[in-house]
Structure formats: C-alpha cells, structure tokens
N, C-alpha and C. Protein backbone atom coordinates (compact mmCIF):
# COMPACT_ATOMS: atom_id res chain seq x y z
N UNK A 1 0.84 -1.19 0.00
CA UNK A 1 0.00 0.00 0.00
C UNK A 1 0.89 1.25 0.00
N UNK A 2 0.46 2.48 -0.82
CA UNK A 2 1.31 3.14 -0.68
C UNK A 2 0.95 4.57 0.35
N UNK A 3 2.23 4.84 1.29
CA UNK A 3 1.74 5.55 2.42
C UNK A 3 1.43 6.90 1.63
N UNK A 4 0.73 7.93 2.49
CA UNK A 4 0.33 9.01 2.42
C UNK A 4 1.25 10.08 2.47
N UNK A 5 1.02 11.23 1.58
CA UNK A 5 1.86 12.44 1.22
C UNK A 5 1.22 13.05 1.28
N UNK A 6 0.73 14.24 2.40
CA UNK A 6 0.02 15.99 1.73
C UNK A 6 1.12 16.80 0.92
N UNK A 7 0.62 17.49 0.29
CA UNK A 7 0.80 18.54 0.14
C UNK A 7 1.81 19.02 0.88
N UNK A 8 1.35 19.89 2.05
CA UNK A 8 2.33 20.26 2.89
C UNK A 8 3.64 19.86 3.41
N UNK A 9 3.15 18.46 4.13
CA UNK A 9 4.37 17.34 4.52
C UNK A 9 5.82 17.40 3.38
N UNK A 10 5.29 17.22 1.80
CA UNK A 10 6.17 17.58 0.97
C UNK A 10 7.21 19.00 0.71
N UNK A 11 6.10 19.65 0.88
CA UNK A 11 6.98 21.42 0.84
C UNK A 11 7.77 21.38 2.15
N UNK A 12 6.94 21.45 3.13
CA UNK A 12 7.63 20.85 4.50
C UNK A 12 9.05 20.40 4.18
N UNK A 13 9.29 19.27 3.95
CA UNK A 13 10.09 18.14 4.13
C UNK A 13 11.40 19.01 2.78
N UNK A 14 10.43 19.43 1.51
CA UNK A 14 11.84 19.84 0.84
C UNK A 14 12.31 21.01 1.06
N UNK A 15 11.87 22.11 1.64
CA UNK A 15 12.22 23.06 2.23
C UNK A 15 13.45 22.48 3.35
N UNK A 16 12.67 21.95 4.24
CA UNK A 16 13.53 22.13 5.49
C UNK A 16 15.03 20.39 5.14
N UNK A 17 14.82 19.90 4.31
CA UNK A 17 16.05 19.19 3.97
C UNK A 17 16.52 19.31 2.43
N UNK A 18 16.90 21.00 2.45
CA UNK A 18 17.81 21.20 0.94
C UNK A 18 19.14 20.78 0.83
N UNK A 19 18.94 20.37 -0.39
CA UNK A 19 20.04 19.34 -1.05
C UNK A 19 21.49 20.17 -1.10
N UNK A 20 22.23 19.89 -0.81
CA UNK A 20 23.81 20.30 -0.98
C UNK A 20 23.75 20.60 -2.43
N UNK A 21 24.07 22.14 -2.75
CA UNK A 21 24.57 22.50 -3.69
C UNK A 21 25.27 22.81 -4.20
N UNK A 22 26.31 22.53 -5.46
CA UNK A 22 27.21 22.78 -6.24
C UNK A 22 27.61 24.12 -5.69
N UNK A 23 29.40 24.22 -4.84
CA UNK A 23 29.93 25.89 -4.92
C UNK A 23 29.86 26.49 -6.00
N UNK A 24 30.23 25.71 -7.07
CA UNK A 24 30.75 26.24 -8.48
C UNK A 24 30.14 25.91 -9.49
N UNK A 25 29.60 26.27 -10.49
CA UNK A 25 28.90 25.92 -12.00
C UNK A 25 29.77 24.60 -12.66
N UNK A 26 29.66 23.62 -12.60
CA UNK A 26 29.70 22.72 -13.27
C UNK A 26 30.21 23.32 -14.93
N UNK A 27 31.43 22.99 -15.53
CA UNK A 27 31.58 23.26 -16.95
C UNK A 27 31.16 22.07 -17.48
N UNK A 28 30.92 22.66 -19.15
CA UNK A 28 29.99 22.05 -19.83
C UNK A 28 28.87 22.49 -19.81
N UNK A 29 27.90 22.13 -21.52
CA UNK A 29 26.38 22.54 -21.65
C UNK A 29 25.53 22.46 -20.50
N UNK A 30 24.67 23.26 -19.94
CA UNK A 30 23.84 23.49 -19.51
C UNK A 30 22.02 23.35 -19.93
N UNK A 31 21.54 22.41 -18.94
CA UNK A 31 20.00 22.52 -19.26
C UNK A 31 19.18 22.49 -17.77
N UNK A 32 18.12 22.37 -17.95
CA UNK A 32 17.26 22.18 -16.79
C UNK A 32 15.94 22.07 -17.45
N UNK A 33 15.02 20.93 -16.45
CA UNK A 33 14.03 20.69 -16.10
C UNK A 33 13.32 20.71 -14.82
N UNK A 34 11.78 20.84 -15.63
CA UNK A 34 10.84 21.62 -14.00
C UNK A 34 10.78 20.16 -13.59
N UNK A 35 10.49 20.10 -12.50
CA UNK A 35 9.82 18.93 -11.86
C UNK A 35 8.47 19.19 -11.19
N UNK A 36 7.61 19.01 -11.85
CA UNK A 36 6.19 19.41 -11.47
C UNK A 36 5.17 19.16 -10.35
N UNK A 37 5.18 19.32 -9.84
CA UNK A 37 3.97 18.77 -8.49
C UNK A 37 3.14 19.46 -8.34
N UNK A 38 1.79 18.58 -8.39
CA UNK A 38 1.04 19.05 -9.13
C UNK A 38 0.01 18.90 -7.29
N UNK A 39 -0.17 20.32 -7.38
CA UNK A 39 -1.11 20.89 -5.94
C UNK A 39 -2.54 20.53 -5.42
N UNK A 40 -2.61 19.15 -4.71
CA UNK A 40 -3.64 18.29 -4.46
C UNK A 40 -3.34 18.08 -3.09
N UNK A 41 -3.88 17.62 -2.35
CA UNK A 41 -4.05 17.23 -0.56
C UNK A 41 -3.21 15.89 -1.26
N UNK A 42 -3.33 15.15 -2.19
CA UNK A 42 -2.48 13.94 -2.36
C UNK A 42 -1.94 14.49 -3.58
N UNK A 43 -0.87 15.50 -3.38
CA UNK A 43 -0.03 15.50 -4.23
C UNK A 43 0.27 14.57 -5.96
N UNK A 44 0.34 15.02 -6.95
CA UNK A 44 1.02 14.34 -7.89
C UNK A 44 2.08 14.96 -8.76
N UNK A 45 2.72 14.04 -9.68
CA UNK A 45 3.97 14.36 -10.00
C UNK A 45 3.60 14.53 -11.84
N UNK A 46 3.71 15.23 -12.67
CA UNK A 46 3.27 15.49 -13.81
C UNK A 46 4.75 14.94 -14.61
N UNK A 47 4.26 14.12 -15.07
CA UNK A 47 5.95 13.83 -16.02
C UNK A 47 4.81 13.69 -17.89
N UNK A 48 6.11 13.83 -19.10
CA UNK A 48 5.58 13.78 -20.08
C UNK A 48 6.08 12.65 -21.18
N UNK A 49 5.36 12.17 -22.01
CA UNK A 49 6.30 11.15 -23.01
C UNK A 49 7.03 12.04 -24.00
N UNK A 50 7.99 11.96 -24.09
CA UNK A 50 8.61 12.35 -25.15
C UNK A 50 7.63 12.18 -26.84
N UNK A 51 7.76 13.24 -27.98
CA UNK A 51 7.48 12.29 -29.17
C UNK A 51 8.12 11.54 -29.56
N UNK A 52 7.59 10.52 -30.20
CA UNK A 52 8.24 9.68 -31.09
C UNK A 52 9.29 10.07 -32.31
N UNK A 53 8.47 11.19 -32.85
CA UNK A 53 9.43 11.93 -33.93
C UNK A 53 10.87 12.57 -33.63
N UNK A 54 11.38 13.15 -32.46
CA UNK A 54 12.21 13.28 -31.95
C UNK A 54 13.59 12.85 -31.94
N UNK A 55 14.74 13.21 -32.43
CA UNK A 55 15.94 12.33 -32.75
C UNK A 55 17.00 11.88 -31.63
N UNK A 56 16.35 12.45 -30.47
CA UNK A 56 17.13 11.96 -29.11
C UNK A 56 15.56 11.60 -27.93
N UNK A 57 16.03 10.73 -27.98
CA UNK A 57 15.64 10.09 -26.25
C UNK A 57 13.49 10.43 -26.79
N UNK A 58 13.40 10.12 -28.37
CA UNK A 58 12.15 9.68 -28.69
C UNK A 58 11.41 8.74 -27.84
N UNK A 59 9.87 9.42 -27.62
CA UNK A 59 9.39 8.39 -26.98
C UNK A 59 9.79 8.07 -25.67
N UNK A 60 10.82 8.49 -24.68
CA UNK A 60 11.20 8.43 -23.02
C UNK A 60 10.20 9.10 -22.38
N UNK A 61 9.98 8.80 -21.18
CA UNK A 61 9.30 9.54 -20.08
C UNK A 61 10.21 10.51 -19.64
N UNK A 62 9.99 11.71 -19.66
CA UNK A 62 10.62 12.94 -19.16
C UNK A 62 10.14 13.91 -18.44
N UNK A 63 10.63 14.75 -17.95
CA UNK A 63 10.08 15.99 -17.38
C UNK A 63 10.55 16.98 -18.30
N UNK A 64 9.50 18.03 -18.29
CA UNK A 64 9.39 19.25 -19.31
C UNK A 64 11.20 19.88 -19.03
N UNK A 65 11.24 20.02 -20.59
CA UNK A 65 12.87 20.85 -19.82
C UNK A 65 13.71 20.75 -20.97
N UNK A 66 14.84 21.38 -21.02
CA UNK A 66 15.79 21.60 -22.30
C UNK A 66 17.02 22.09 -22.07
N UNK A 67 17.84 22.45 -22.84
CA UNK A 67 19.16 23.36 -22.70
C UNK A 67 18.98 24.81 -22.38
N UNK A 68 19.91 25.38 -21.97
CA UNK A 68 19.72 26.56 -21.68
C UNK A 68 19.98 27.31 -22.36
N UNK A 69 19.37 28.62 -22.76
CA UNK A 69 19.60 30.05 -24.15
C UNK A 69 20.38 30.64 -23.48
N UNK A 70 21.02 31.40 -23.96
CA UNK A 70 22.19 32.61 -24.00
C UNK A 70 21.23 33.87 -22.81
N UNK A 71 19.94 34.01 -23.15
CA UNK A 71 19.46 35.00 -22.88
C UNK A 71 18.50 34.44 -21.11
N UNK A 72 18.37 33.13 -21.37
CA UNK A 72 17.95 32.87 -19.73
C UNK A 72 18.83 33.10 -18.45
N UNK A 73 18.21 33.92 -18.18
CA UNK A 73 18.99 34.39 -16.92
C UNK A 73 19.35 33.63 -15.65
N UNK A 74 19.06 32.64 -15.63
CA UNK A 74 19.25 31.24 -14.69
C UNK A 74 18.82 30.19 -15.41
N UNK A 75 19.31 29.30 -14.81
CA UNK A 75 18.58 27.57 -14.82
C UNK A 75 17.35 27.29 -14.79
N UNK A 76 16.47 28.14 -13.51
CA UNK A 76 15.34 28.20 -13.16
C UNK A 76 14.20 29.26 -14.34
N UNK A 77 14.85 30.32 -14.93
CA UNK A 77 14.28 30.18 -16.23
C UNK A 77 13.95 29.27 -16.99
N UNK A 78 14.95 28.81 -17.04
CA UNK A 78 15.13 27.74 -18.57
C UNK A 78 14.32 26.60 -18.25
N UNK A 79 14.41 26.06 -17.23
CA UNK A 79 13.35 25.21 -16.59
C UNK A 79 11.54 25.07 -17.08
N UNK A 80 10.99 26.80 -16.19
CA UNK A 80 9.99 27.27 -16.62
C UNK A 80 9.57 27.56 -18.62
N UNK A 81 11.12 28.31 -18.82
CA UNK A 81 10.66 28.34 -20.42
C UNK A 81 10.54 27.53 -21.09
N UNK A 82 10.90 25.85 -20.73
CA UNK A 82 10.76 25.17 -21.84
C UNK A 82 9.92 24.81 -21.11
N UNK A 83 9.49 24.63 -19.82
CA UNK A 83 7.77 23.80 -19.56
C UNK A 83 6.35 24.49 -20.25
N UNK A 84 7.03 25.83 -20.29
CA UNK A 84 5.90 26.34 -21.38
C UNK A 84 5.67 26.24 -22.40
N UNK A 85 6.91 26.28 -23.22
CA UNK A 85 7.27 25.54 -24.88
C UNK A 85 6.68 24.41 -24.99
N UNK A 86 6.60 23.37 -23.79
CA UNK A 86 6.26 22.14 -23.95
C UNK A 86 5.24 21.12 -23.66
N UNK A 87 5.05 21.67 -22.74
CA UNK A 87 3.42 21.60 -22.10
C UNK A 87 2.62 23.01 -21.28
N UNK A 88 2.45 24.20 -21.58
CA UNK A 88 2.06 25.12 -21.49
C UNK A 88 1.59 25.48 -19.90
N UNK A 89 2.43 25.18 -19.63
CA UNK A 89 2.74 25.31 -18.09
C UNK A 89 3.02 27.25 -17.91
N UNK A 90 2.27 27.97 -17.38
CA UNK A 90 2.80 29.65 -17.37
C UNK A 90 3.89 29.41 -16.27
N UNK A 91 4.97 30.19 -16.47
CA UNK A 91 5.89 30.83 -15.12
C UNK A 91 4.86 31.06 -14.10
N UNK A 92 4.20 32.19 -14.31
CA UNK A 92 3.49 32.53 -13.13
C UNK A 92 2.81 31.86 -12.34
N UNK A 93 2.37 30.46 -12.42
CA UNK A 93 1.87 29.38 -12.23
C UNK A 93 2.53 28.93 -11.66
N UNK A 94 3.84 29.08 -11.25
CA UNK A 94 4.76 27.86 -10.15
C UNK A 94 5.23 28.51 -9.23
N UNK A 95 5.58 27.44 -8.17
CA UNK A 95 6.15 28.25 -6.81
C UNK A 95 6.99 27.10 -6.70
N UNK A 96 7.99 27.58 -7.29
CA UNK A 96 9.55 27.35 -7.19
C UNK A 96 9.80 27.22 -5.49
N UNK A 97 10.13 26.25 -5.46
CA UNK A 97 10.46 25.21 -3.96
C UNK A 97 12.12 25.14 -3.78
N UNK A 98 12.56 24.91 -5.19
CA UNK A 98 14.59 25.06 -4.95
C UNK A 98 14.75 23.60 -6.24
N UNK A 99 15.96 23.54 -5.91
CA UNK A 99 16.58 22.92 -6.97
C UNK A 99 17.16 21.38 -6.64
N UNK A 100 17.78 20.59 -7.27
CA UNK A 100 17.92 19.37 -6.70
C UNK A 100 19.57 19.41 -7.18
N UNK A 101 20.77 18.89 -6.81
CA UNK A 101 22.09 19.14 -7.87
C UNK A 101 21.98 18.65 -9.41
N UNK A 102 22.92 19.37 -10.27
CA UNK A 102 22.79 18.82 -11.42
C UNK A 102 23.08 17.56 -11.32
N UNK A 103 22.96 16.82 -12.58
CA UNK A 103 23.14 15.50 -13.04
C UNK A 103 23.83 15.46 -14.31
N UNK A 104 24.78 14.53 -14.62
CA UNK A 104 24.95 14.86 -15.71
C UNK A 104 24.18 13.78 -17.11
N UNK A 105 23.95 14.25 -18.33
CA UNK A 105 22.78 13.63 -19.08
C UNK A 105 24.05 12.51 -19.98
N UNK A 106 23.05 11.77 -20.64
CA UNK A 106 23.85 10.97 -21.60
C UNK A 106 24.74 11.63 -22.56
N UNK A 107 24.18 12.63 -22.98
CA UNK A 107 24.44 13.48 -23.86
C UNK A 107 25.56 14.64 -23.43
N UNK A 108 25.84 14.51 -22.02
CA UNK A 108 26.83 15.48 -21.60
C UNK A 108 26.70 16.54 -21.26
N UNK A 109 24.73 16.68 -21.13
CA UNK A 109 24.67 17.75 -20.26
C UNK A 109 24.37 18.06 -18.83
N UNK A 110 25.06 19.19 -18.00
CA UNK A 110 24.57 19.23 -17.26
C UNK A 110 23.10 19.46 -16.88
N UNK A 111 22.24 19.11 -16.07
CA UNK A 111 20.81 18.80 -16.16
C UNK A 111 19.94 19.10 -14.54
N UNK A 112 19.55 20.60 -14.15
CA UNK A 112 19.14 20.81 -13.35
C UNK A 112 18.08 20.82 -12.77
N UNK A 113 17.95 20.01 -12.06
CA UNK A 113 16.27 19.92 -11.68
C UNK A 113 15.94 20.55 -10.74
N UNK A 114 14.55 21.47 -11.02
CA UNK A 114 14.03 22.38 -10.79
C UNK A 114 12.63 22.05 -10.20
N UNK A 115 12.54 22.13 -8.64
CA UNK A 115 11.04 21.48 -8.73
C UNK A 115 10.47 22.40 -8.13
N UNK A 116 8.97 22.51 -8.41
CA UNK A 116 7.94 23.62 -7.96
C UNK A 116 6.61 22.87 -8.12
N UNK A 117 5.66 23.75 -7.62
CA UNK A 117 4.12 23.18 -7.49
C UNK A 117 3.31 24.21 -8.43
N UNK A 118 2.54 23.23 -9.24
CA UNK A 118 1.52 23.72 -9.97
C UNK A 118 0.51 23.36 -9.54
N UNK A 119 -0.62 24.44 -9.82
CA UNK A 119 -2.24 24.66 -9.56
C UNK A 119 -2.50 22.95 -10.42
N UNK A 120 -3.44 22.47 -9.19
CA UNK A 120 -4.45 21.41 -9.83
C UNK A 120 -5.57 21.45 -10.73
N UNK A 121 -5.69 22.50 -11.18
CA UNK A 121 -6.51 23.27 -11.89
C UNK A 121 -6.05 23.74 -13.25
N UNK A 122 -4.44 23.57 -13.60
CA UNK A 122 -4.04 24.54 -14.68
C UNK A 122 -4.64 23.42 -15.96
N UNK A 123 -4.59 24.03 -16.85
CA UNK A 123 -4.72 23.46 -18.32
C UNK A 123 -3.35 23.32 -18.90
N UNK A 124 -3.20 21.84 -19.65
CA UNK A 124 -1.88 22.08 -20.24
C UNK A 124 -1.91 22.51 -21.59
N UNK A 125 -0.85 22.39 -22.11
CA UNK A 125 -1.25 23.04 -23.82
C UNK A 125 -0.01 22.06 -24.60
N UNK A 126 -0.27 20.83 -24.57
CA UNK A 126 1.04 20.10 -25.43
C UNK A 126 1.60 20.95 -26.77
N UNK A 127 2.56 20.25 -26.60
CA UNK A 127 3.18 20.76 -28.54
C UNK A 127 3.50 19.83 -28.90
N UNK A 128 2.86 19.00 -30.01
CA UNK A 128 3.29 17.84 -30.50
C UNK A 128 4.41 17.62 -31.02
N UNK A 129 5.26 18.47 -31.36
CA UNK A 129 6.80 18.21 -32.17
C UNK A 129 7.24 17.77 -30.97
N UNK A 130 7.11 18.50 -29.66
CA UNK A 130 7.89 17.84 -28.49
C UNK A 130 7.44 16.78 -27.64
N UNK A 131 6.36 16.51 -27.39
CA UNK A 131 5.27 15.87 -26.50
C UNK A 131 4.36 14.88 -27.12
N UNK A 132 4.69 13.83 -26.79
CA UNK A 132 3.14 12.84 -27.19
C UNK A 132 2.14 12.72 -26.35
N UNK A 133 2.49 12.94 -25.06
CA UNK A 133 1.44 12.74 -23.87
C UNK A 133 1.78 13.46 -22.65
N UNK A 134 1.41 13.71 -22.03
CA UNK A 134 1.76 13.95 -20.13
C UNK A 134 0.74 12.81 -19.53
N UNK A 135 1.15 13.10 -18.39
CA UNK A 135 0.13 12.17 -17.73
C UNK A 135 0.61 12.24 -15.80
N UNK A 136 0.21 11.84 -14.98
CA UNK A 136 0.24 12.22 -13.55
C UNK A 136 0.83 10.92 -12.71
N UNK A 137 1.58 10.90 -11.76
CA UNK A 137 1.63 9.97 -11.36
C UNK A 137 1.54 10.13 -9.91
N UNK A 138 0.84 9.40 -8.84
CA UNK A 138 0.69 10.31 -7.50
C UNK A 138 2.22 9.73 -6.54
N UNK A 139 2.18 11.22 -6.76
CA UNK A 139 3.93 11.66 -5.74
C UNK A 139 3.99 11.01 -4.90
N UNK A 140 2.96 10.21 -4.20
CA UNK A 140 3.77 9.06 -2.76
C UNK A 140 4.33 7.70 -3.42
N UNK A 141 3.82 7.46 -4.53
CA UNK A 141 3.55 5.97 -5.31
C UNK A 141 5.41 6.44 -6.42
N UNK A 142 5.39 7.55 -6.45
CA UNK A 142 6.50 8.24 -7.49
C UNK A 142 7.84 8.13 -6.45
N UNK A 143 7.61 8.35 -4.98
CA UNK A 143 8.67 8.65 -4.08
C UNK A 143 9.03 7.35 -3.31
N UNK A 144 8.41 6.30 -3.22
CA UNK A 144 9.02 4.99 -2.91
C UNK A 144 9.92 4.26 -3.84
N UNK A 145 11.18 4.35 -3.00
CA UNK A 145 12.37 4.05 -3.31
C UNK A 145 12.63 2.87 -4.17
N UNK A 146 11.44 1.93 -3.05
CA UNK A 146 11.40 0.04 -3.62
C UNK A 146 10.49 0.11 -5.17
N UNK A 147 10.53 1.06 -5.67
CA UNK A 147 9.83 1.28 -7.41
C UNK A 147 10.77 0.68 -8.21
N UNK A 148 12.04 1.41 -7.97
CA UNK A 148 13.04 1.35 -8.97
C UNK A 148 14.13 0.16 -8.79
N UNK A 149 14.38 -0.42 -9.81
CA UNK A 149 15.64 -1.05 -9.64
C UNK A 149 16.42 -0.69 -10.79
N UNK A 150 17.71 -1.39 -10.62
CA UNK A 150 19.17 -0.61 -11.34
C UNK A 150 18.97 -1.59 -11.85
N UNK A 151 19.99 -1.47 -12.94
CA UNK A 151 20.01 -1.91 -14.17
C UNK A 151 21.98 -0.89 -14.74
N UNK A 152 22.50 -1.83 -15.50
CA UNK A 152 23.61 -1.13 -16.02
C UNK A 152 23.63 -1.54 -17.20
N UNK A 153 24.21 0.12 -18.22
CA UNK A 153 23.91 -0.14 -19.31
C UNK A 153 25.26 0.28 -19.94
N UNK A 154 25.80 -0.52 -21.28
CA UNK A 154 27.21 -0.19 -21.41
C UNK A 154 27.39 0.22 -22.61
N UNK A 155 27.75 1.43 -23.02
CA UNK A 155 27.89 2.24 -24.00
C UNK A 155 29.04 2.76 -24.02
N UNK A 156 29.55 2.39 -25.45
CA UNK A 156 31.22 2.85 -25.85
C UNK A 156 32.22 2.62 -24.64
N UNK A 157 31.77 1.33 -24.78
CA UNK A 157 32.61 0.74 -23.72
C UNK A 157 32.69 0.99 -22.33
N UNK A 158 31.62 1.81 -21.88
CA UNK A 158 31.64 2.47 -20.22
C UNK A 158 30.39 1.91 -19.62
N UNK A 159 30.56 1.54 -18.43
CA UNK A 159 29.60 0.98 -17.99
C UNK A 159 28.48 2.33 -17.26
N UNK A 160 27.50 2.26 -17.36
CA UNK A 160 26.42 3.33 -16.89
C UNK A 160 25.20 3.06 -16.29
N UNK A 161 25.20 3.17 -14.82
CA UNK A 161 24.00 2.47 -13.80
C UNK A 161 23.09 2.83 -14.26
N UNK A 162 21.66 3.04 -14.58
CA UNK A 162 20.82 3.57 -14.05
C UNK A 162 19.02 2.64 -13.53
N UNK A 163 18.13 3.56 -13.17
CA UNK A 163 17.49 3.50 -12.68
C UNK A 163 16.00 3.29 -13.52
N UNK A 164 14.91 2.08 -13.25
CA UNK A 164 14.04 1.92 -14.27
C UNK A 164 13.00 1.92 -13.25
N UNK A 165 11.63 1.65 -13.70
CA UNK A 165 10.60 1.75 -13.25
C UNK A 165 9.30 1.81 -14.08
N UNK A 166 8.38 0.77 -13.49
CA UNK A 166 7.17 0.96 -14.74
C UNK A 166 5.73 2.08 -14.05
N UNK A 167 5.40 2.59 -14.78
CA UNK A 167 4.20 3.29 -13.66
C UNK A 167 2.89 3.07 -14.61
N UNK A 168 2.37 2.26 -14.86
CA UNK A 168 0.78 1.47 -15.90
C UNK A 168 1.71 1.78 -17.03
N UNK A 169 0.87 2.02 -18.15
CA UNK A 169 2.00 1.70 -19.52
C UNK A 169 3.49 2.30 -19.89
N UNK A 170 3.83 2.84 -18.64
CA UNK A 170 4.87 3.67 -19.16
C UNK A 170 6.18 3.38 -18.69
N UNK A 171 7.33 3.29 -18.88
CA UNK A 171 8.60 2.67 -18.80
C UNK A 171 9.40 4.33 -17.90
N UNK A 172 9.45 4.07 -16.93
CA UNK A 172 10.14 5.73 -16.06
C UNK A 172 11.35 5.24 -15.73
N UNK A 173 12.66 5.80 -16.78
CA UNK A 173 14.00 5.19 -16.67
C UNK A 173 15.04 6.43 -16.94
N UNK A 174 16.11 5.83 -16.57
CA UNK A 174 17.68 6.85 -16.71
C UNK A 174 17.27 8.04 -15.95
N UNK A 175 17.61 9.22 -16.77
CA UNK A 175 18.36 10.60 -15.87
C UNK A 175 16.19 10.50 -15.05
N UNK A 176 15.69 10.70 -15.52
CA UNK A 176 14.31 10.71 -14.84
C UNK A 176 14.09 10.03 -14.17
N UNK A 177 14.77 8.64 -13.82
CA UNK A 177 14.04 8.01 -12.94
C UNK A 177 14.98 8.33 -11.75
N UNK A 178 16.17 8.48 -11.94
CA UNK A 178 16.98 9.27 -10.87
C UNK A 178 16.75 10.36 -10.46
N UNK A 179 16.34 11.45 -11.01
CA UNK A 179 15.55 12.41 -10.30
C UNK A 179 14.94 12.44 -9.61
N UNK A 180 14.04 11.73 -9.95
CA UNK A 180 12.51 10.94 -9.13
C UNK A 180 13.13 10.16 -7.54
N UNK A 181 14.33 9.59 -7.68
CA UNK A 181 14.89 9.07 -6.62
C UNK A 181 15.76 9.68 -5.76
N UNK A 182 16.35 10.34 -6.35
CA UNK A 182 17.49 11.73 -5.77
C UNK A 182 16.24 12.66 -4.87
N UNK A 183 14.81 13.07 -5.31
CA UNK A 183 13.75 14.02 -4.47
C UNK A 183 13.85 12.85 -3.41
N UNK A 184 13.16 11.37 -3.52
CA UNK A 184 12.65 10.82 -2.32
C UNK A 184 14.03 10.91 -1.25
N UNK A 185 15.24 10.36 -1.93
CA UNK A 185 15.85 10.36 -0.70
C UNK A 185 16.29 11.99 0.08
N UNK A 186 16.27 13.12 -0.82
CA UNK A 186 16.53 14.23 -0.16
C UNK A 186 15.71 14.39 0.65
N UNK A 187 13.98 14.08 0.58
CA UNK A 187 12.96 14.20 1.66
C UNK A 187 12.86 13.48 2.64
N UNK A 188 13.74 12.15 2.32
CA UNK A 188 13.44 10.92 3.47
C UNK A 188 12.30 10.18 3.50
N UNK A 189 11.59 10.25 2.66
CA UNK A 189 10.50 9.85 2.19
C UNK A 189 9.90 8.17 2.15
C-alpha cells in the first residue's frame, strides 16, 4: 500500500532538507528541467512522453525541460521556459520550492532539476513536435524508493548504472528516474 503524502508534509520536508549544492557551476552545456507537483491534498507528480518523432531520447518519459539560451537568466528560467514551450505550463503558475544538484545527461549535459508546485486546476497546452502525452503519477507511489531497480547499461565501452521503473504503460528510466529518486531520498521519504 502506498503511504500518504500531503501537500504540505512535501513542501515541509523539501524546504527544510535542501540538497547540498554545487559551490561552483559545473563546466559544460547546460539545461534544466521543471519537476512538477502538481497541488492536491495527495499530491502528484506530472511527467511527459517524449514524441516519437524526436531524434534523441524519442518516446522516453521525461520531465518538461531543455538546454539553456544565451538569454535565460538562470537555470530556473530555462526550466519554466521550456515547460511552457512544452506543455504550457505559465511561469506565473509555479512556486519554485529550490533545486535538486545537477546530473549529468547521456548526452553530456549538465541537467538541473528544478522542482515547484503547480495549480491542480491549470490546463496544459502540449506541442506535439515535443510531447506525445503527459500524464500524472501520485507523488507518494512516485517517491518509494522500492519502485526502482538498477540496471547497467554499457555504452562505448563504459559501464552506466541507471534507474528503471514501470508506472501502468509507461517505462520511467535513466536521468528521470533518478531524479525521481534523488527528491525521495533528499525528503526521506
């Protein structure tokens, strides 16, 4: 059974146990993604499928998010601007909670996760070049640890852990499913 999460208990819990952050900017490309939580007495976690058409990481479960522009003035921009690009998520709509450390992506980027709470109420607005679906998954069922198991995967000769998980038809793996695991254990969850 999976235990209970408010709302609160969550903001609670990531507020008062923030994650050790990077002194220094990480060199190398820069991106970030929002991590969505979506504002219910039982909390949920908004993740999206990638499209299919897409020439990287087609078709993955992801959170809204991209590289960063020249002209975004933080991470936490870039976060918000592509959740709007991508599932029409407004800035003004989130209450930015803090950040989680980067990660670094397959692709070599650094990858900042950005999590905040959205209205249970908002409308999304997909863009199909980027998005085939969103869909919700409830944040207590998202934050148990015993979801995921490892798995190593070996590319150009390097071996590379990561983290899988099924949530009903959908396959929640690599830099996302570590995210997803990096929040529970920062909350203790």
């Amino acid at each position: 059974m999976t235990p209970s999460l408010t709302l609160e208990a969550f903001r609670s819990r990531f507020i008062l146990h923030q994650p050790l952050q990077q002194t220094h900017r990480l060199a190398g490309r820069h991106a970030a993604v929002l991590v969505p939580i979506i504002a219910r007495e039982q909390p949920g976690l908004l993740l999206t499928q990638r499209s299919h058409a897409l020439r990287k990481h087609a078709g993955q479960v992801a959170f809204p998010g991209g590289m960063q522009d020249a002209s975004d003035e933080s991470l936490i921009v870039t976060a918000l601007r592509e959740a709007y690009e991508e599932v029409g998520i407004d800035p003004s709509q989130v209450e930015i909670l803090g950040s989680l450390p980067a990660v670094t992506s397959s692709t070599g980027f650094q990858v900042t996760p950005v999590v905040g709470i959205i209205p249970a109420t908002i409308s999304l607005r997909i863009n199909p070049d980027e998005v085939q679906s969103a869909f919700e998954m409830p944040l207590a069922e998202a934050l148990q640890l015993s979801r995921y198991s490892s798995l190593t995967i070996h590319r150009a000769g390097i071996r590379h852990p990561v983290w899988l998980s099924i949530y009903e038809d959908y396959l929640v793996w690599g830099m996302t499913a570590g995210i997803i695991r990096a929040l529970s254990q920062q909350i203790a969850f």
